[in-house]
PDB file of N, CA and C in Angstrom:
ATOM      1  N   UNK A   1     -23.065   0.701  -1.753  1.00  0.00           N
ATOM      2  CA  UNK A   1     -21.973   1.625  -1.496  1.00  0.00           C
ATOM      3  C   UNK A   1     -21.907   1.861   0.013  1.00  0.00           C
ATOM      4  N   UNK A   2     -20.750   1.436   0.770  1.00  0.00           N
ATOM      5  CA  UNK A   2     -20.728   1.370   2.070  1.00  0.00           C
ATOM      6  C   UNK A   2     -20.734   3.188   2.329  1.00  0.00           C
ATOM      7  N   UNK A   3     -21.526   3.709   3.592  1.00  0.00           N
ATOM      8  CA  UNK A   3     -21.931   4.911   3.994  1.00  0.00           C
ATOM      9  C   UNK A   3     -20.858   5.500   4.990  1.00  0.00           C
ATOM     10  N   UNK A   4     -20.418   6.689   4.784  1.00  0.00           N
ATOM     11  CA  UNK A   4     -19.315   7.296   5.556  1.00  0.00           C
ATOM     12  C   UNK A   4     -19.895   8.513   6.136  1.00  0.00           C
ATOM     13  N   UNK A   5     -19.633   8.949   7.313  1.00  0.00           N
ATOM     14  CA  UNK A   5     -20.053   9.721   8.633  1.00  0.00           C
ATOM     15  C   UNK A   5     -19.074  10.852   8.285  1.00  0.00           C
ATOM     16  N   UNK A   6     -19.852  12.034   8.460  1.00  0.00           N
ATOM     17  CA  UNK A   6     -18.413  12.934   8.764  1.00  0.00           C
ATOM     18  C   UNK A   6     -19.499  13.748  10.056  1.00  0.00           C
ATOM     19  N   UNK A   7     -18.258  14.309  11.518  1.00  0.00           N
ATOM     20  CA  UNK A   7     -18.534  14.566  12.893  1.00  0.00           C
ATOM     21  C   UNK A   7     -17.897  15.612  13.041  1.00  0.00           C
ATOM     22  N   UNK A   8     -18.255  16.920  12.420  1.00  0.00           N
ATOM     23  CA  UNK A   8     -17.679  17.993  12.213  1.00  0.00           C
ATOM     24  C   UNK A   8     -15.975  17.751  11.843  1.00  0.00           C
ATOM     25  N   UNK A   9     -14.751  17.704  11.814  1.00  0.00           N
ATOM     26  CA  UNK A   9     -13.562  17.373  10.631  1.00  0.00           C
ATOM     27  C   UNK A   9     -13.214  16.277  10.572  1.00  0.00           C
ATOM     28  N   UNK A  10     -14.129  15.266  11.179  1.00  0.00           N
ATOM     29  CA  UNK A  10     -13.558  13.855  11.368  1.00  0.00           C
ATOM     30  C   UNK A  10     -14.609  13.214  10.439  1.00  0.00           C
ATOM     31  N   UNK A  11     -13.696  11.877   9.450  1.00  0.00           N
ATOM     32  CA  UNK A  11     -14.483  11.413   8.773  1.00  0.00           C
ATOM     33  C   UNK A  11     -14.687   9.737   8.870  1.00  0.00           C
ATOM     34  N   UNK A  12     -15.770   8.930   9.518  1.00  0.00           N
ATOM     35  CA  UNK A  12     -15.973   7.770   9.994  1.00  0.00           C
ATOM     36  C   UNK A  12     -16.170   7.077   8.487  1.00  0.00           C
ATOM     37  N   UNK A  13     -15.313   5.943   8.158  1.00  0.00           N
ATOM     38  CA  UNK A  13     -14.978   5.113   7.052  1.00  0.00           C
ATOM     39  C   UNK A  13     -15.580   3.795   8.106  1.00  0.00           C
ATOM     40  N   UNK A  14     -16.724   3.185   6.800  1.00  0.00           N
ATOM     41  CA  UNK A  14     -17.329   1.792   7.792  1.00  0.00           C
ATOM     42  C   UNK A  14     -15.388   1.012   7.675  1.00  0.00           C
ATOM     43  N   UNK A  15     -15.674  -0.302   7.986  1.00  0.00           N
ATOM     44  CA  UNK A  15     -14.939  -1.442   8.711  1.00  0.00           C
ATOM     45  C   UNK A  15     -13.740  -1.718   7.681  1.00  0.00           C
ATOM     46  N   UNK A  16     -14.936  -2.132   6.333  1.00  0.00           N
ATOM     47  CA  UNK A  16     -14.600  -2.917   5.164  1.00  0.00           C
ATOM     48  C   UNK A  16     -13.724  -1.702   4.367  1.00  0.00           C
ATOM     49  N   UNK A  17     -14.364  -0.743   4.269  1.00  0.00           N
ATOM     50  CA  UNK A  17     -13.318   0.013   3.316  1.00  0.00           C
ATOM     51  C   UNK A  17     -12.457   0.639   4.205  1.00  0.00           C
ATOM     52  N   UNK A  18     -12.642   1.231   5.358  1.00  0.00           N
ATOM     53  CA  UNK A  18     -11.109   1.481   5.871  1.00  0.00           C
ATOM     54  C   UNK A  18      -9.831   0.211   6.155  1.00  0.00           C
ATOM     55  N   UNK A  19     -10.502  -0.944   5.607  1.00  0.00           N
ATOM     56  CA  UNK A  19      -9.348  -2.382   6.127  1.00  0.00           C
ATOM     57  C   UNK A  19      -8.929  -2.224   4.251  1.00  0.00           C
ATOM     58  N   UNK A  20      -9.504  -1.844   3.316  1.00  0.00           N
ATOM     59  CA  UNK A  20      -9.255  -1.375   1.921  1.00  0.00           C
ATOM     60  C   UNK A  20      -7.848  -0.682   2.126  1.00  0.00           C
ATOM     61  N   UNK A  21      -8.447   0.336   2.087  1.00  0.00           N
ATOM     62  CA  UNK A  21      -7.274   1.745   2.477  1.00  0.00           C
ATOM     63  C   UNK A  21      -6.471   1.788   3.237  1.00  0.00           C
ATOM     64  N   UNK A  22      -5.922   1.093   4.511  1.00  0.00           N
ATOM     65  CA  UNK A  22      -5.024   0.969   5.647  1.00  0.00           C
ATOM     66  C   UNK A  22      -4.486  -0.216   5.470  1.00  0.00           C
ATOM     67  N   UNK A  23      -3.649  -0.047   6.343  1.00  0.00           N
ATOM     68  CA  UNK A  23      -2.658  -1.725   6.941  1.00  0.00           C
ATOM     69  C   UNK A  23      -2.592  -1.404   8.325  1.00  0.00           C
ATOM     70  N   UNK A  24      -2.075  -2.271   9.098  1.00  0.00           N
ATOM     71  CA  UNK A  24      -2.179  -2.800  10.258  1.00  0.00           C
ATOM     72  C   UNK A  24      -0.569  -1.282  11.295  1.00  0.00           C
ATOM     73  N   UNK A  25       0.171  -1.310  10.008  1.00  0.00           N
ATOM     74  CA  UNK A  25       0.976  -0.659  10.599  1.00  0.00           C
ATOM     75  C   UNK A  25       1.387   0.963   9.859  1.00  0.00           C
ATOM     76  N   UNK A  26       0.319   1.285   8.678  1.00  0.00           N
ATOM     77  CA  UNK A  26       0.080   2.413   8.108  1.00  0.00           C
ATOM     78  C   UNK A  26      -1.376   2.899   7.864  1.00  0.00           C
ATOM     79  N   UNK A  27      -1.966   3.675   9.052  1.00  0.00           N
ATOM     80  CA  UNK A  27      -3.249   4.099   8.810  1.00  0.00           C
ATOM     81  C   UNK A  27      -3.807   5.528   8.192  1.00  0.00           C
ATOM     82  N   UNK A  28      -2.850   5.711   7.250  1.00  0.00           N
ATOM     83  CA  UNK A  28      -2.377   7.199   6.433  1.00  0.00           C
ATOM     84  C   UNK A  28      -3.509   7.085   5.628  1.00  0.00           C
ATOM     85  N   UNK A  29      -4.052   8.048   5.111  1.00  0.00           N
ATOM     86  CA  UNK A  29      -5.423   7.720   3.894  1.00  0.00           C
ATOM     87  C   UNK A  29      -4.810   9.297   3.069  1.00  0.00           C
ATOM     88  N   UNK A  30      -4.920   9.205   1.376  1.00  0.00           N
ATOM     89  CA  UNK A  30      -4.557   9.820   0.499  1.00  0.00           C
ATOM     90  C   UNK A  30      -6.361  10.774  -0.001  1.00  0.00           C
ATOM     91  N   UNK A  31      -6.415  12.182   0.555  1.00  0.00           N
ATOM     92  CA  UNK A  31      -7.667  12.439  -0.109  1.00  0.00           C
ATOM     93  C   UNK A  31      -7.913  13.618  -0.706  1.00  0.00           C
ATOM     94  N   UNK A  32      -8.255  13.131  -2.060  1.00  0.00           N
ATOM     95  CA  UNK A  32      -7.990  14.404  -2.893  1.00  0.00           C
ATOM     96  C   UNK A  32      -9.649  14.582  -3.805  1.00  0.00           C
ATOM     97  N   UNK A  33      -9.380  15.887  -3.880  1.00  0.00           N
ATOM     98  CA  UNK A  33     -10.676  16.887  -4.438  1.00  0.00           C
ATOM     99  C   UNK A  33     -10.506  16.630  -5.563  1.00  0.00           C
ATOM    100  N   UNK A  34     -11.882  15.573  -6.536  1.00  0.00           N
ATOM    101  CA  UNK A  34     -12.289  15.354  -8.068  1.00  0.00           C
ATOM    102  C   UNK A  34     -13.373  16.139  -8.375  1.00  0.00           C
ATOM    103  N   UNK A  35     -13.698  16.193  -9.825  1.00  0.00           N
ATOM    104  CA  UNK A  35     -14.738  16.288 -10.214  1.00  0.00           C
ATOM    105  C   UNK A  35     -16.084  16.154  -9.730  1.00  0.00           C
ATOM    106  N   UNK A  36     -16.325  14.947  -9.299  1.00  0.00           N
ATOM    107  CA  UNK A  36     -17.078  13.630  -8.803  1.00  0.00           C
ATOM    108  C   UNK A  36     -17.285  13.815  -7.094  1.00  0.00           C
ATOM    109  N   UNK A  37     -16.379  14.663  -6.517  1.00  0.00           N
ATOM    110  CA  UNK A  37     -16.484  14.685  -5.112  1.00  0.00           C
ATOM    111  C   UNK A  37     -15.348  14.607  -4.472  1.00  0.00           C
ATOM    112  N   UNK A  38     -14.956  13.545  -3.519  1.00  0.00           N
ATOM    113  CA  UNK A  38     -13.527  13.090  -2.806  1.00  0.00           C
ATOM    114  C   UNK A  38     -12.733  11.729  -3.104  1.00  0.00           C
ATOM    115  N   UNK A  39     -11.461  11.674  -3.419  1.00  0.00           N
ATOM    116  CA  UNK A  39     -10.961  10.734  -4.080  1.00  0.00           C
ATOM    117  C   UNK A  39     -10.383   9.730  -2.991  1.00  0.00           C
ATOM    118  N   UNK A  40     -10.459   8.912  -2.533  1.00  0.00           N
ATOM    119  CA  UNK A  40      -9.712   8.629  -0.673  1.00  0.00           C
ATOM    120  C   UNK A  40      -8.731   7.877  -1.965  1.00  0.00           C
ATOM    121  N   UNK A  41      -7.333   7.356  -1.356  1.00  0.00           N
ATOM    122  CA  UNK A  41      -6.480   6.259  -1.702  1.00  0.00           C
ATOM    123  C   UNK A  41      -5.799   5.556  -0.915  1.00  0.00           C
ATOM    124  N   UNK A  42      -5.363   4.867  -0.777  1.00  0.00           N
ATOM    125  CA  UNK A  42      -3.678   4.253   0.346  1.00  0.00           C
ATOM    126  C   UNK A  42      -2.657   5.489   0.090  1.00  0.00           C
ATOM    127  N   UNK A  43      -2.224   5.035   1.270  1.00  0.00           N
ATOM    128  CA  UNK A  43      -1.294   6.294   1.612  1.00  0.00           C
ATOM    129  C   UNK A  43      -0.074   5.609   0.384  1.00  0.00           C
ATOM    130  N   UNK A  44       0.989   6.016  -0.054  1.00  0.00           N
ATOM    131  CA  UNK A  44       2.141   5.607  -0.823  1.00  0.00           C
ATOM    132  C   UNK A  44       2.609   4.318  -0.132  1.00  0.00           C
ATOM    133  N   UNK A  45       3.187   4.692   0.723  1.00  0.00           N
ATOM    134  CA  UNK A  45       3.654   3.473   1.888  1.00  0.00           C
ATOM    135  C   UNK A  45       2.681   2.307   1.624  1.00  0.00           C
ATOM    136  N   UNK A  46       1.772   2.026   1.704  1.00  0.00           N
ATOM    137  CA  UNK A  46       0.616   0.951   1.341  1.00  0.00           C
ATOM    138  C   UNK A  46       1.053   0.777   0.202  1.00  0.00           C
ATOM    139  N   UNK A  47       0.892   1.160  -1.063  1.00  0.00           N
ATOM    140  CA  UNK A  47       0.699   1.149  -2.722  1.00  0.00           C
ATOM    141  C   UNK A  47       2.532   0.604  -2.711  1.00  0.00           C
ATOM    142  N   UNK A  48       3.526   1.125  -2.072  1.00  0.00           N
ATOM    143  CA  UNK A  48       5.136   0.780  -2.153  1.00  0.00           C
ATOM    144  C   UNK A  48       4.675  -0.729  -1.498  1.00  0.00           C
ATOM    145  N   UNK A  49       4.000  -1.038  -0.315  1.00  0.00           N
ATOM    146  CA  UNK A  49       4.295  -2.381  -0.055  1.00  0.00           C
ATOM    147  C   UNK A  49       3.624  -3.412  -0.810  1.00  0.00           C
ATOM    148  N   UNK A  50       2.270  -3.226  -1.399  1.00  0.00           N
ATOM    149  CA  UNK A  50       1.385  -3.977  -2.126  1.00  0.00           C
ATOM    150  C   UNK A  50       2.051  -4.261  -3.352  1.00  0.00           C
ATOM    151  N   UNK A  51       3.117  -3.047  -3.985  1.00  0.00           N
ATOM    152  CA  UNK A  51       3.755  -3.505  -5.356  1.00  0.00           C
ATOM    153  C   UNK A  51       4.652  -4.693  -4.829  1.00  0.00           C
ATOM    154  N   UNK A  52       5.736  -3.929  -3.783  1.00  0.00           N
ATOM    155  CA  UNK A  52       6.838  -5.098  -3.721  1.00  0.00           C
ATOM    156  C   UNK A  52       6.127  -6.651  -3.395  1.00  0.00           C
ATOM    157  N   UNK A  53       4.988  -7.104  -2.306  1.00  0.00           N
ATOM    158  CA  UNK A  53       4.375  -8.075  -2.320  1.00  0.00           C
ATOM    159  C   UNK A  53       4.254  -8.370  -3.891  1.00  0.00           C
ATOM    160  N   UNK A  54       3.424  -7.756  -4.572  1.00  0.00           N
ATOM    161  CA  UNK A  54       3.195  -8.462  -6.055  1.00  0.00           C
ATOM    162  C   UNK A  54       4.577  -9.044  -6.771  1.00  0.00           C
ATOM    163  N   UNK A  55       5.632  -8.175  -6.511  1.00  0.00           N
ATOM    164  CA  UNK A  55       7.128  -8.709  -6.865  1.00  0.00           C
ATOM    165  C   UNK A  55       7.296  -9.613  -6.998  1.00  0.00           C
ATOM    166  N   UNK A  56       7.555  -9.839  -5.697  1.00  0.00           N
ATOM    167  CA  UNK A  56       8.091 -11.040  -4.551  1.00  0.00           C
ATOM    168  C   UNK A  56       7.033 -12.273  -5.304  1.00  0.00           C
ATOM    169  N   UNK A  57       6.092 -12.070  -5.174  1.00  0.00           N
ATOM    170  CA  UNK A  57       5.059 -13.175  -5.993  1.00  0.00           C
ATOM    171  C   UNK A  57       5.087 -13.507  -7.104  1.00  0.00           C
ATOM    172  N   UNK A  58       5.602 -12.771  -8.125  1.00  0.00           N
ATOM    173  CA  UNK A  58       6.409 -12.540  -9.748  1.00  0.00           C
ATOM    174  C   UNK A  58       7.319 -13.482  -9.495  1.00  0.00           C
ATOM    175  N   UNK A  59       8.552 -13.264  -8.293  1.00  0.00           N
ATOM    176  CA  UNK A  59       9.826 -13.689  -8.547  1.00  0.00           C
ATOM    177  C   UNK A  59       9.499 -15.350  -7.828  1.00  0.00           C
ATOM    178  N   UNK A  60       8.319 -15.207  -6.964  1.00  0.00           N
ATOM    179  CA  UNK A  60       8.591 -16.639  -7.106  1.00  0.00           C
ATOM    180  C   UNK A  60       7.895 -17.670  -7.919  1.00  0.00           C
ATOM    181  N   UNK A  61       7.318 -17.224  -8.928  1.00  0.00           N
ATOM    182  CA  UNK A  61       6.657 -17.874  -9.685  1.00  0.00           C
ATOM    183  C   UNK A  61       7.816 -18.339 -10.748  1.00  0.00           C
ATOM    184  N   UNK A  62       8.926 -17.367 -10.781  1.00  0.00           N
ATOM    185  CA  UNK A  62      10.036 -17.464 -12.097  1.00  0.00           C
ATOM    186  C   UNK A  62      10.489 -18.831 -11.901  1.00  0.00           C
ATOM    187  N   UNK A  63      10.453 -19.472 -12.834  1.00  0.00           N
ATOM    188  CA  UNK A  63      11.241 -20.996 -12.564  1.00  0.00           C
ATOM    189  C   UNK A  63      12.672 -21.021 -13.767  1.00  0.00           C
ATOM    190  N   UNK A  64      13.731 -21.339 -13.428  1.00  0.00           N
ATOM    191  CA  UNK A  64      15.163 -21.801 -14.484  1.00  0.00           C
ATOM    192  C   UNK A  64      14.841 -23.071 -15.199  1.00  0.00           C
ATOM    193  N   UNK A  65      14.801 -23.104 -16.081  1.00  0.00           N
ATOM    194  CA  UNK A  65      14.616 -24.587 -16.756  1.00  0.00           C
ATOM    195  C   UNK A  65      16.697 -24.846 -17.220  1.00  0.00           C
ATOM    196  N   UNK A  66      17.095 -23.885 -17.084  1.00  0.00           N
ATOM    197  CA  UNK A  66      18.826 -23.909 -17.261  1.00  0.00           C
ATOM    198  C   UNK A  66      19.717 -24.208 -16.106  1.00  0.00           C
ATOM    199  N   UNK A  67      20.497 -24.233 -16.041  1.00  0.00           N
ATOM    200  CA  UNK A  67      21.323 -24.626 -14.782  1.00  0.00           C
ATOM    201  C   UNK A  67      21.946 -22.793 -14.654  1.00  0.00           C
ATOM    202  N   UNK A  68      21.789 -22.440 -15.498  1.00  0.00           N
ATOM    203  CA  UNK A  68      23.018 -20.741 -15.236  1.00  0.00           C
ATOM    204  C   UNK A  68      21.038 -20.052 -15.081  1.00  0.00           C
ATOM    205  N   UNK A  69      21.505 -19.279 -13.977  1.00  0.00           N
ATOM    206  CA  UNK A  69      20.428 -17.994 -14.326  1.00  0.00           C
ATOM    207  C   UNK A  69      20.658 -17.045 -14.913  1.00  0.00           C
ATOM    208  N   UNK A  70      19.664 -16.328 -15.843  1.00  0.00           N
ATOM    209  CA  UNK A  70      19.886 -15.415 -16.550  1.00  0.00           C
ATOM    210  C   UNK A  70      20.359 -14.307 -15.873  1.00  0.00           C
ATOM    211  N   UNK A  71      20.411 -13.162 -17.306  1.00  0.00           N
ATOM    212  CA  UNK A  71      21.153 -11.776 -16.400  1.00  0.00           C
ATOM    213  C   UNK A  71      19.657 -11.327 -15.785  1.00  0.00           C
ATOM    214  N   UNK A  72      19.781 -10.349 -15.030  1.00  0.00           N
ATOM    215  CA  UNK A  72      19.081  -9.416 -14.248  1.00  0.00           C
ATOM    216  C   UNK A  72      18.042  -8.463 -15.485  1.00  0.00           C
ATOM    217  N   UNK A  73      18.617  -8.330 -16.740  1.00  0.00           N
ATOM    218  CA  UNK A  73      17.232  -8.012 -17.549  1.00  0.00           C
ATOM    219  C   UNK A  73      16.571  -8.755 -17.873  1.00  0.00           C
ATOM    220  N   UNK A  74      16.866 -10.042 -18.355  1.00  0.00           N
ATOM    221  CA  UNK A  74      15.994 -11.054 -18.618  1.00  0.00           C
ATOM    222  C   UNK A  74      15.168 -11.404 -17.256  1.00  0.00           C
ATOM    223  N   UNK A  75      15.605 -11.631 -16.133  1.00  0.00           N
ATOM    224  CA  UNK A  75      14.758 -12.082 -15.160  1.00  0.00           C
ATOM    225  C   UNK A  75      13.586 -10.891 -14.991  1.00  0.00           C
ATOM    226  N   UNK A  76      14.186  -9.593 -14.818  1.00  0.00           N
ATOM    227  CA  UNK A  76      13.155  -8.646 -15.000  1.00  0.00           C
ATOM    228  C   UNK A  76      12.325  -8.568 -16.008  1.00  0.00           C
ATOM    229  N   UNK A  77      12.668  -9.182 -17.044  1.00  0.00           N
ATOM    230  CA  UNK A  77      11.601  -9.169 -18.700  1.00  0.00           C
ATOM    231  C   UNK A  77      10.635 -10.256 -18.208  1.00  0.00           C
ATOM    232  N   UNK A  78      10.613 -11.370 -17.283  1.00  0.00           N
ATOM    233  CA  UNK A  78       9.738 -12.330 -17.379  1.00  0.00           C
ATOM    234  C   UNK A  78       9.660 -12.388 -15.757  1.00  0.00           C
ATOM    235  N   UNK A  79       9.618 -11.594 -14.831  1.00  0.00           N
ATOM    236  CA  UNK A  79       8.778 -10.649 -13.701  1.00  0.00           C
ATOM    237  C   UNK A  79       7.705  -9.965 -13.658  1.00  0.00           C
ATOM    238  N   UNK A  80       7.962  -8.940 -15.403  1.00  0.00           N
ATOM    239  CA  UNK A  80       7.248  -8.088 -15.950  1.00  0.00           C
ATOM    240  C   UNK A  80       6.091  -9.027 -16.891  1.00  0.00           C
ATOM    241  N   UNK A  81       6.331  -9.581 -17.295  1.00  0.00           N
ATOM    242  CA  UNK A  81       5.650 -10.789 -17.664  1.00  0.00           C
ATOM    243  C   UNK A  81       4.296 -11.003 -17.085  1.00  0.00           C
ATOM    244  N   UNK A  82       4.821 -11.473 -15.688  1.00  0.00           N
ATOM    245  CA  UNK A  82       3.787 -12.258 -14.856  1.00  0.00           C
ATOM    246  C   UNK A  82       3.032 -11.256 -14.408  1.00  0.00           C
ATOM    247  N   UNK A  83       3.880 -10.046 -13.815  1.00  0.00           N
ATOM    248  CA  UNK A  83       2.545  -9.185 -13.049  1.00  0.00           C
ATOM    249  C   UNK A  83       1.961  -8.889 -14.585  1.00  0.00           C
ATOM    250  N   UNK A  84       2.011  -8.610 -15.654  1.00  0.00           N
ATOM    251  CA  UNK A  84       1.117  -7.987 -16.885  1.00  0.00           C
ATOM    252  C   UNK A  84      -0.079  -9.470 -16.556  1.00  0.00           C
ATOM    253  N   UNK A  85       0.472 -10.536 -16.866  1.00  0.00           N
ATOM    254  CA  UNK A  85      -0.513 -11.404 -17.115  1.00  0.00           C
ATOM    255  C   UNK A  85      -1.539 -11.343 -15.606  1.00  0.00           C
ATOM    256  N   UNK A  86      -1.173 -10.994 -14.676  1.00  0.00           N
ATOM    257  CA  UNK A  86      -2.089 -11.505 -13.306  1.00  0.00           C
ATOM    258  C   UNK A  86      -2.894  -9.835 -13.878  1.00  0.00           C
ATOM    259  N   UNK A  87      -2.258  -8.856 -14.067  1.00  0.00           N
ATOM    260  CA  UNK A  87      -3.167  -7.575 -14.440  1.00  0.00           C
ATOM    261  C   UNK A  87      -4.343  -8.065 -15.424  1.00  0.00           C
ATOM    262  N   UNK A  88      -3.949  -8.525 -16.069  1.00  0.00           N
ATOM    263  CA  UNK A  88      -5.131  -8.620 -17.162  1.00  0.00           C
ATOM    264  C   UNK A  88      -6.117  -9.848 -16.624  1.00  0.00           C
ATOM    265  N   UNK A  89      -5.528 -10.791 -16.158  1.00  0.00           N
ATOM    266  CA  UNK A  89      -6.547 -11.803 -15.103  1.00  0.00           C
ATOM    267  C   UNK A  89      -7.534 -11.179 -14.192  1.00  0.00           C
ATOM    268  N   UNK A  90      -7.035  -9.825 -13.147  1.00  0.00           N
ATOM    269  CA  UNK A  90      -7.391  -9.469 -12.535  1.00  0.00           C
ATOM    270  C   UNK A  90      -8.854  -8.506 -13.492  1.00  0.00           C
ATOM    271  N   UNK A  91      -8.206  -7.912 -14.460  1.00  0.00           N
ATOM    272  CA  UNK A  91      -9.154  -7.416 -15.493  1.00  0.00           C
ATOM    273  C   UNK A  91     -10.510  -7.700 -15.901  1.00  0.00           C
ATOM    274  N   UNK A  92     -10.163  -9.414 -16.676  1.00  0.00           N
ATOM    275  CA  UNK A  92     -10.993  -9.986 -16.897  1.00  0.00           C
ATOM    276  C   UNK A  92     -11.960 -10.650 -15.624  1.00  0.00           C
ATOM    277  N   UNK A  93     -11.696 -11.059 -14.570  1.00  0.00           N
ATOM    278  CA  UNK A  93     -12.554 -11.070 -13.469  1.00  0.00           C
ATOM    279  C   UNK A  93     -13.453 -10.134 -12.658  1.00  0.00           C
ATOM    280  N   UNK A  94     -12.624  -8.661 -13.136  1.00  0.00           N
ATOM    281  CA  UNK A  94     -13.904  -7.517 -12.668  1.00  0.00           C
ATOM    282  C   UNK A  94     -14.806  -7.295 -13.392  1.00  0.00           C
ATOM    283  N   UNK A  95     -14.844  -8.088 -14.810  1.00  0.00           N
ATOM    284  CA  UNK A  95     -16.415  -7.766 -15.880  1.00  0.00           C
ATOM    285  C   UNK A  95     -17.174  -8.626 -15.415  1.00  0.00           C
TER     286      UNK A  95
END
């Protein structure tokens, strides 16, 4: 468990987990009081860009085997598709 500093209200996050929690152009950190102690997260802005990336990676995986593209629910039904299946990939690789 990487070790975090706190310097009277300032709190030192090693390398690896603050490059977790940040981006290059949002260094916002989300931290909220659990049970358990302190909850850190990505700021929204992070979690809004990491979904649309996963999108974008959905939509280009979609292939037409038709010459007409479908309507806009169907393409969204098999968008929804792919991120479920990479979720549960991702699933089965954290056991």
């Amino acid at each position: 468990m990487p070790k975090v500093q706190v310097h009277g209200n300032q709190v030192t996050l090693p390398d690896e987990l603050r490059n977790l929690l940040t981006s290059p152009t949002d260094d916002a950190i989300e931290a909220e009081e659990v049970d358990e102690g302190v909850l850190l997260k990505p700021s929204p802005a992070i979690r809004r860009t990491a979904g649309l990336a996963d999108i974008r990676r959905a939509q280009s995986g979609v292939q037409y085997t038709e010459a007409a593209r479908p309507g806009a629910e169907e393409e969204e039904r098999q968008i929804a598709d792919i991120l479920a299946a990479d979720k549960c990939d991702l699933r089965i690789r954290r056991r």
